[in-house]
Every structure is written in C-alpha cells, then in structure tokens.
Protein backbone atom coordinates (compact mmCIF):
# COMPACT_ATOMS: atom_id res chain seq x y z
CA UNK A 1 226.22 279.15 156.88
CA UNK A 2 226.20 282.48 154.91
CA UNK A 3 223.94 285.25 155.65
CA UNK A 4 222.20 285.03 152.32
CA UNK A 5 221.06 281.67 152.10
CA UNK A 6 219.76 281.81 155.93
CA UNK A 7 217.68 284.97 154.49
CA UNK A 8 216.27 282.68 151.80
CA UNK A 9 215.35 279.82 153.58
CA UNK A 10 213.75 282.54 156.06
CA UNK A 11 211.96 283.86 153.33
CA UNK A 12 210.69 280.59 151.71
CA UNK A 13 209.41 279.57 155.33
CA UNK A 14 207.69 282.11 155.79
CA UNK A 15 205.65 282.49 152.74
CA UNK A 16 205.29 278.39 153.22
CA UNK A 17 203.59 279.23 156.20
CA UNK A 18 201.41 281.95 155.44
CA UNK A 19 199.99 279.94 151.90
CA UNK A 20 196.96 277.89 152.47
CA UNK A 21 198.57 274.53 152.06
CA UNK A 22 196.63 273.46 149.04
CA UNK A 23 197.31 274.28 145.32
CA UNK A 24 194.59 276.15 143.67
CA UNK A 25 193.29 273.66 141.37
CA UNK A 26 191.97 271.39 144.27
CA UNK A 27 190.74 274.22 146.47
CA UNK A 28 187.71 274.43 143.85
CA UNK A 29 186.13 271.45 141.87
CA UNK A 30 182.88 271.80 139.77
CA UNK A 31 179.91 270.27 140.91
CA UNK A 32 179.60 268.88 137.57
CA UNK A 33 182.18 266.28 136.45
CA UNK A 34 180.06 264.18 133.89
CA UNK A 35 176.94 265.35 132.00
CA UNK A 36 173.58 263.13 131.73
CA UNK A 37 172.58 263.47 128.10
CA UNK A 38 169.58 261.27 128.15
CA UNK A 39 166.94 263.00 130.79
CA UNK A 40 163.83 263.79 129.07
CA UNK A 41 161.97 267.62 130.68
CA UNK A 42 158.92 265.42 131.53
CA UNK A 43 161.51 263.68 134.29
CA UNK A 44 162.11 266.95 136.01
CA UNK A 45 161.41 268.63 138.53
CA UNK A 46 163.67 271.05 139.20
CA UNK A 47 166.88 273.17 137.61
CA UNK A 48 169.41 274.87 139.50
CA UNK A 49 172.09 276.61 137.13
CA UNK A 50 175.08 276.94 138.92
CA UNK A 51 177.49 280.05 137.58
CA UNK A 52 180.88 279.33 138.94
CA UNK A 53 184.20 281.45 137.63
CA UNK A 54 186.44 278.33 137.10
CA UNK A 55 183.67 275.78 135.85
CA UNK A 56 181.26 276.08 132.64
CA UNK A 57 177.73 276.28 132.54
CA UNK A 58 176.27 273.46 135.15
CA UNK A 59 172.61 272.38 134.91
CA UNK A 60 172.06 270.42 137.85
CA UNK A 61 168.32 268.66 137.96
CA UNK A 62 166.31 267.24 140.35
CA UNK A 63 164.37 264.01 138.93
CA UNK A 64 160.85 263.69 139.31
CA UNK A 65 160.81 259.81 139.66
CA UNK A 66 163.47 259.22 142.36
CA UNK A 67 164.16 262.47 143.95
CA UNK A 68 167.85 261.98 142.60
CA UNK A 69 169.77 265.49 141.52
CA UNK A 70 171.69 264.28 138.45
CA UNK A 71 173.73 267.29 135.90
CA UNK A 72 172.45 267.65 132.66
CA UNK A 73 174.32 268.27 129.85
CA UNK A 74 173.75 272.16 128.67
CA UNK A 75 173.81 270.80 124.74
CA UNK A 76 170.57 269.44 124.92
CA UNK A 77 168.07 270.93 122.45
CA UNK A 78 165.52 271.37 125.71
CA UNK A 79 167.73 272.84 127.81
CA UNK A 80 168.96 275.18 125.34
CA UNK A 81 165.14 276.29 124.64
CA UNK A 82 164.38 276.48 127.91
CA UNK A 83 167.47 279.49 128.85
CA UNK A 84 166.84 281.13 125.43
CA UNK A 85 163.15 281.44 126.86
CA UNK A 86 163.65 282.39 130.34
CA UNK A 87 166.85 284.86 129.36
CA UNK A 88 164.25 286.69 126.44
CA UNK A 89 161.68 287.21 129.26
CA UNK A 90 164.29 289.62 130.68
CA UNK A 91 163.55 287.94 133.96
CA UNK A 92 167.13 286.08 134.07
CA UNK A 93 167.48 282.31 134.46
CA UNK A 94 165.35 281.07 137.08
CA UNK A 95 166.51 278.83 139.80
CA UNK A 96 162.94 276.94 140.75
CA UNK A 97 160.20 274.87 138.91
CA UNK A 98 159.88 273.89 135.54
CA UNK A 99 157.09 275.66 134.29
C-alpha cells in the first residue's frame, strides 16, 4: 500500500475515534416537540420557561387538574401577557407559581 493513503486512513481513524459517535442534531432535542394551544391560565399551576440555544421559546406547564406537565404554545394571548408583565417588573421571567 502507499505511504499516503496508510497516513489517511490513520488520520480518519483517529479522529473517528476521538468524535463522540453521535451527530449533533440528535445529541440535543427540545423538550418541546408539539405545542398545546387550548389550556386556559385557570388550569395551571405552574410555568417553567425553558431557554435552550438550539430550541425556541418552551413554556412547559404543570396542570392543575391532573398533575400532567403539558408545553404550551408561546402564541397564546395569556402567555404573551403574562412575560410582557413579569419581564416589565424588571424581575426576569419567573420559574414558579402563577400569581
């Protein structure tokens, strides 16, 4: 074999070895993958905004009813209130009860 392509192969099996094994779009997923459009602020409980690099904004809520954490779409004219409110207190988003 010539020298140069058993310095390649060396080369590409080293670098295989010293990657991660997994491509970079499934080392990370969003928590989020569908939005609930239809939960009313009455039904919960909780909101934890989650502020990820690679994913939008994710509202994830905890239901008052069933104790089930569902994502809530961040279109939704309560939602939307509710950040513009908490980001003109200057206190930042907050990550515990509805209030």
């Amino acid at each position: 074999m010539n020298a140069k392509v058993v310095v390649v192969l060396a080369i590409v099996l080293v670098a295989l070895c010293l990657s991660d094994g997994k491509p970079v779009s499934l080392s990370y997923r969003c928590p989020c993958r569908f939005f609930e459009s239809h939960v009313a602020r009455a039904n919960v409980k909780h909101l934890k905004i989650l502020n990820t690099p690679n994913c939008a904004l994710q509202i994830v809520a905890r239901l008052k009813s069933n104790n089930r954490q569902v994502c809530i779409d961040p279109k939704l004219k309560w939602i939307q209130e509710y950040l513009e409110k908490a980001l003109n207190k200057g206190d930042g988003i907050p990550d515990s009860q509805m209030r």
